[in-house]
N, C-alpha and C. Protein backbone atom coordinates (compact mmCIF):
# COMPACT_ATOMS: atom_id res chain seq x y z
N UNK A 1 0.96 28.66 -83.41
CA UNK A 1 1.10 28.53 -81.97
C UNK A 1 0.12 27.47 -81.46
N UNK A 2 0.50 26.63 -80.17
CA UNK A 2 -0.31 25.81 -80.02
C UNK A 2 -1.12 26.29 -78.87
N UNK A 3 -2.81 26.58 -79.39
CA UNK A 3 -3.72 26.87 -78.27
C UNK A 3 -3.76 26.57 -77.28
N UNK A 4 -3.18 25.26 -76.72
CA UNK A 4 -3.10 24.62 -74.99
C UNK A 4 -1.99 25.79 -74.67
N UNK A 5 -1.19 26.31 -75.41
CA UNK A 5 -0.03 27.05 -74.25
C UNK A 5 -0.29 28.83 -74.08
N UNK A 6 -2.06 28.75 -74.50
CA UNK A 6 -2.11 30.37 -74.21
C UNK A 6 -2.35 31.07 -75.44
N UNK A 7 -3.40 32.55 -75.42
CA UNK A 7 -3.20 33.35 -76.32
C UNK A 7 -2.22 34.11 -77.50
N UNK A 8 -2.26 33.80 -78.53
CA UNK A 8 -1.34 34.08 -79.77
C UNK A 8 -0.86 35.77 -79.53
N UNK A 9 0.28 35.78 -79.70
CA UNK A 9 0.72 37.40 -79.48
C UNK A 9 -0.05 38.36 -80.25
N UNK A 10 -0.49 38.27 -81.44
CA UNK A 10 -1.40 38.97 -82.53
C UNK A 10 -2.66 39.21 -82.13
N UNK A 11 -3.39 38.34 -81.48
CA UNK A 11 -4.50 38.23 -80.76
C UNK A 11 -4.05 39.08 -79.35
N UNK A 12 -3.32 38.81 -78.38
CA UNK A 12 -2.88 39.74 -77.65
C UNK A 12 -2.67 41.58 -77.87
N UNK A 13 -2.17 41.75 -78.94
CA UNK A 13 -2.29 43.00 -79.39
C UNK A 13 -3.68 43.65 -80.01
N UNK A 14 -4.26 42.74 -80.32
CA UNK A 14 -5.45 43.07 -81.11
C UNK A 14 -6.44 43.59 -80.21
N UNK A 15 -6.38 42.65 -79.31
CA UNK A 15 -7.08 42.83 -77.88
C UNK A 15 -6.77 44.74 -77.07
N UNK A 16 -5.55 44.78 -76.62
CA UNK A 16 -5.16 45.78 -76.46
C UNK A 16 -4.99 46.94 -76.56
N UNK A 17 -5.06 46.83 -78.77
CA UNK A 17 -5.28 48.04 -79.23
C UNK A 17 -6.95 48.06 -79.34
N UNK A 18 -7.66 47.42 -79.57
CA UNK A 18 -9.34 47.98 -79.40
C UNK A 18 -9.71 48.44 -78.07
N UNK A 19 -8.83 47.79 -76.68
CA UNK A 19 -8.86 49.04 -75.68
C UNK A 19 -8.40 50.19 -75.34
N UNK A 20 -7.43 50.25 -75.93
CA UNK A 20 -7.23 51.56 -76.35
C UNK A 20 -7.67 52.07 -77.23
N UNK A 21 -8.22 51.93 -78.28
CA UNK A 21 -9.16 52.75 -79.12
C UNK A 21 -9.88 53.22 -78.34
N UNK A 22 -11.09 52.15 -77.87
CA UNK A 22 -12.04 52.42 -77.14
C UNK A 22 -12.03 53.42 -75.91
N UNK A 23 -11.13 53.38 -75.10
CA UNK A 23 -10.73 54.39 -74.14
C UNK A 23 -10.97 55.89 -74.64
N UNK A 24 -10.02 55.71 -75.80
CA UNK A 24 -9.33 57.23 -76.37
C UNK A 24 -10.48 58.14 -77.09
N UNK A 25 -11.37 56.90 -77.72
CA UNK A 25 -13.23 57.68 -78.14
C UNK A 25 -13.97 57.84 -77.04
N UNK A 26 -13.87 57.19 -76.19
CA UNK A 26 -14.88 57.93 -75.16
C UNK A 26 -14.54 58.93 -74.77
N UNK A 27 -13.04 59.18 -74.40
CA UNK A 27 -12.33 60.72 -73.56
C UNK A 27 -12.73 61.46 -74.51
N UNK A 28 -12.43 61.36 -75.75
CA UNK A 28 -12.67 62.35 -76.66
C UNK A 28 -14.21 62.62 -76.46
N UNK A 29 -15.43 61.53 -76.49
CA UNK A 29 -16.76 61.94 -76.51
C UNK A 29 -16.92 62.93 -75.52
N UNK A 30 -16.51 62.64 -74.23
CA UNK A 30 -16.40 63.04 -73.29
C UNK A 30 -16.03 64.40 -73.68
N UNK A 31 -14.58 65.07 -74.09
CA UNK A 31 -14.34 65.93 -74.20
C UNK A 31 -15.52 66.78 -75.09
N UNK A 32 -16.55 66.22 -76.05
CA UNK A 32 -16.82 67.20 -76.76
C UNK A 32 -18.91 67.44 -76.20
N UNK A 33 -18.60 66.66 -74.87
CA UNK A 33 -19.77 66.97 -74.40
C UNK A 33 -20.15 67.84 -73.13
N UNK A 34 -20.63 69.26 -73.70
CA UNK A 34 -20.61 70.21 -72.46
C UNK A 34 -21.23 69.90 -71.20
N UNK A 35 -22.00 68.66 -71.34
CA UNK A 35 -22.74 68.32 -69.97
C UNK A 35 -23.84 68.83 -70.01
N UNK A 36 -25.29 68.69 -69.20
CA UNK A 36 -26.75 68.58 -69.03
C UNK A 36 -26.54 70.10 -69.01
N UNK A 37 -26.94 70.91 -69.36
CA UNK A 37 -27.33 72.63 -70.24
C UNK A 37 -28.25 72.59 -69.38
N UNK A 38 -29.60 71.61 -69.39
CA UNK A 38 -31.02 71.66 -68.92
C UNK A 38 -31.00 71.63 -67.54
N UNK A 39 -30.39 71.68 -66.89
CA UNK A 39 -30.26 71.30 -65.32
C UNK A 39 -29.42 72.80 -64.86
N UNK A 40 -30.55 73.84 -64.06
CA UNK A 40 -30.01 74.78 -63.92
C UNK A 40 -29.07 74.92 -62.27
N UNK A 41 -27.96 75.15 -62.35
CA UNK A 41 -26.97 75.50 -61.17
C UNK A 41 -26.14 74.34 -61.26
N UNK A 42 -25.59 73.88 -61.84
CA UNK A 42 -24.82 72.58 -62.90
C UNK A 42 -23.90 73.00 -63.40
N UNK A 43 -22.53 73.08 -63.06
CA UNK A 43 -21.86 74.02 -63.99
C UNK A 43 -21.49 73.09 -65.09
N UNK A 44 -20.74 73.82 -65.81
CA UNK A 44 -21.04 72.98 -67.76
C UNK A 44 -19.11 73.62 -67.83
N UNK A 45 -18.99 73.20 -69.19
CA UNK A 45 -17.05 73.42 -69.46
C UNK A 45 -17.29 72.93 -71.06
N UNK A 46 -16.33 73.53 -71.35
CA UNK A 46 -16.19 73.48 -73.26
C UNK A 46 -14.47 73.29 -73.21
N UNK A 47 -14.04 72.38 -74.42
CA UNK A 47 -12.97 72.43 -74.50
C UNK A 47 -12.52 73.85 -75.76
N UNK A 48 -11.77 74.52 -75.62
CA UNK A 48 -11.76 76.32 -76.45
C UNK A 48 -10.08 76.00 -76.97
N UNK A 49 -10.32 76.67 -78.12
CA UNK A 49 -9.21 76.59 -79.10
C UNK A 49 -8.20 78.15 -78.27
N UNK A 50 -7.44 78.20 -77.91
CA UNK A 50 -6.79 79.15 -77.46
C UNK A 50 -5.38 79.81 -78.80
N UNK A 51 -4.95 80.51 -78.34
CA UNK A 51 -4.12 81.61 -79.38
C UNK A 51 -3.31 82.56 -77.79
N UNK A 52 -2.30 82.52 -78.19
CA UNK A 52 -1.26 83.08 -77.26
C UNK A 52 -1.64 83.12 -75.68
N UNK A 53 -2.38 81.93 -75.40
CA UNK A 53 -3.12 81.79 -73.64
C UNK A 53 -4.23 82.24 -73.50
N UNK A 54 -4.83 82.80 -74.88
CA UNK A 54 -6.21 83.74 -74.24
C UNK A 54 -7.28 82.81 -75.71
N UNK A 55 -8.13 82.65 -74.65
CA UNK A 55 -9.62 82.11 -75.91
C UNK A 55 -9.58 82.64 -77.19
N UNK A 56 -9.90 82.25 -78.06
CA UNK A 56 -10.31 82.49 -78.74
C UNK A 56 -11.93 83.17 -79.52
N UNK A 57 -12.35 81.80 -78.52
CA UNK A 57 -13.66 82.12 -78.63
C UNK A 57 -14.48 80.64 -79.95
N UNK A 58 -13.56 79.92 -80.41
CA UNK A 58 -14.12 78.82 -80.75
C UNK A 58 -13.85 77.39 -80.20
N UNK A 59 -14.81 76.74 -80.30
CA UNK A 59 -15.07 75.68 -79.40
C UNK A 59 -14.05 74.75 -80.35
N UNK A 60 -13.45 73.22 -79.57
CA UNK A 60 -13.01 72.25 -80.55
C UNK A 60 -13.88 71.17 -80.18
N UNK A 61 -14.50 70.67 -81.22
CA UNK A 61 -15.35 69.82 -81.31
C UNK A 61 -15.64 68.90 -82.59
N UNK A 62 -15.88 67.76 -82.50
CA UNK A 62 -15.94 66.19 -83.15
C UNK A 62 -14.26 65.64 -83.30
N UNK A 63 -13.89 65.94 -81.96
CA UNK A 63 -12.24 65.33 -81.79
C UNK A 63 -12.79 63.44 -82.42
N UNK A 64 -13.39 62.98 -81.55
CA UNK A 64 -14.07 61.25 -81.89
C UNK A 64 -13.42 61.07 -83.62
N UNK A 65 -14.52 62.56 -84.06
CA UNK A 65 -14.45 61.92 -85.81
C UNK A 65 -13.34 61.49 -86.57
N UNK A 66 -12.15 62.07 -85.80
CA UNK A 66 -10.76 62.37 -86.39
C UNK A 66 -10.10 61.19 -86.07
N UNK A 67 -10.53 60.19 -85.29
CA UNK A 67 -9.81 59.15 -84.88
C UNK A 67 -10.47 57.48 -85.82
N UNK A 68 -9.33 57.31 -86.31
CA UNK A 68 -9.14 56.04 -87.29
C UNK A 68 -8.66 54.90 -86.19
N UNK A 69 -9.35 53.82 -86.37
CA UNK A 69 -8.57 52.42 -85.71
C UNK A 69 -8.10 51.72 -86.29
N UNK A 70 -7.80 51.84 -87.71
CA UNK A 70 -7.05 51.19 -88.64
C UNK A 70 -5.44 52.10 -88.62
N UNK A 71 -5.27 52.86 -87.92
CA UNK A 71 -3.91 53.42 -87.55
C UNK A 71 -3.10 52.94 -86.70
């Protein structure tokens, strides 16, 4: 492709998918961080593995780890 007429489509995608990677690890960080504990009257939230609508009682956590960018 000739560089005077603009970014290469491959480069275009490349671009695109590392923002979306990037997006999709932070939500996830996000998701697996209960928020400041130390700061009392703060309310806090866990994401919880559920079973027929009702808790379980275990947390889901290191969603981040599970995510490949070579996919």
């Amino acid at each position: 492709m000739n560089p005077a007429l603009g970014a290469a489509p491959e480069d275009l995608r490349a671009i695109a998918r590392t923002a979306a990677f990037d997006a999709l690890f932070s939500a996830l960080c996000f998701l697996d961080d209960p928020g400041d504990e130390e700061v009392p009257g703060l309310p806090g939230w866990a994401l919880v593995e559920t079973s027929g609508g009702e808790p379980t009682g275990r947390l889901v956590r290191g969603r981040h780890e599970d995510l490949n960018p070579e996919r």
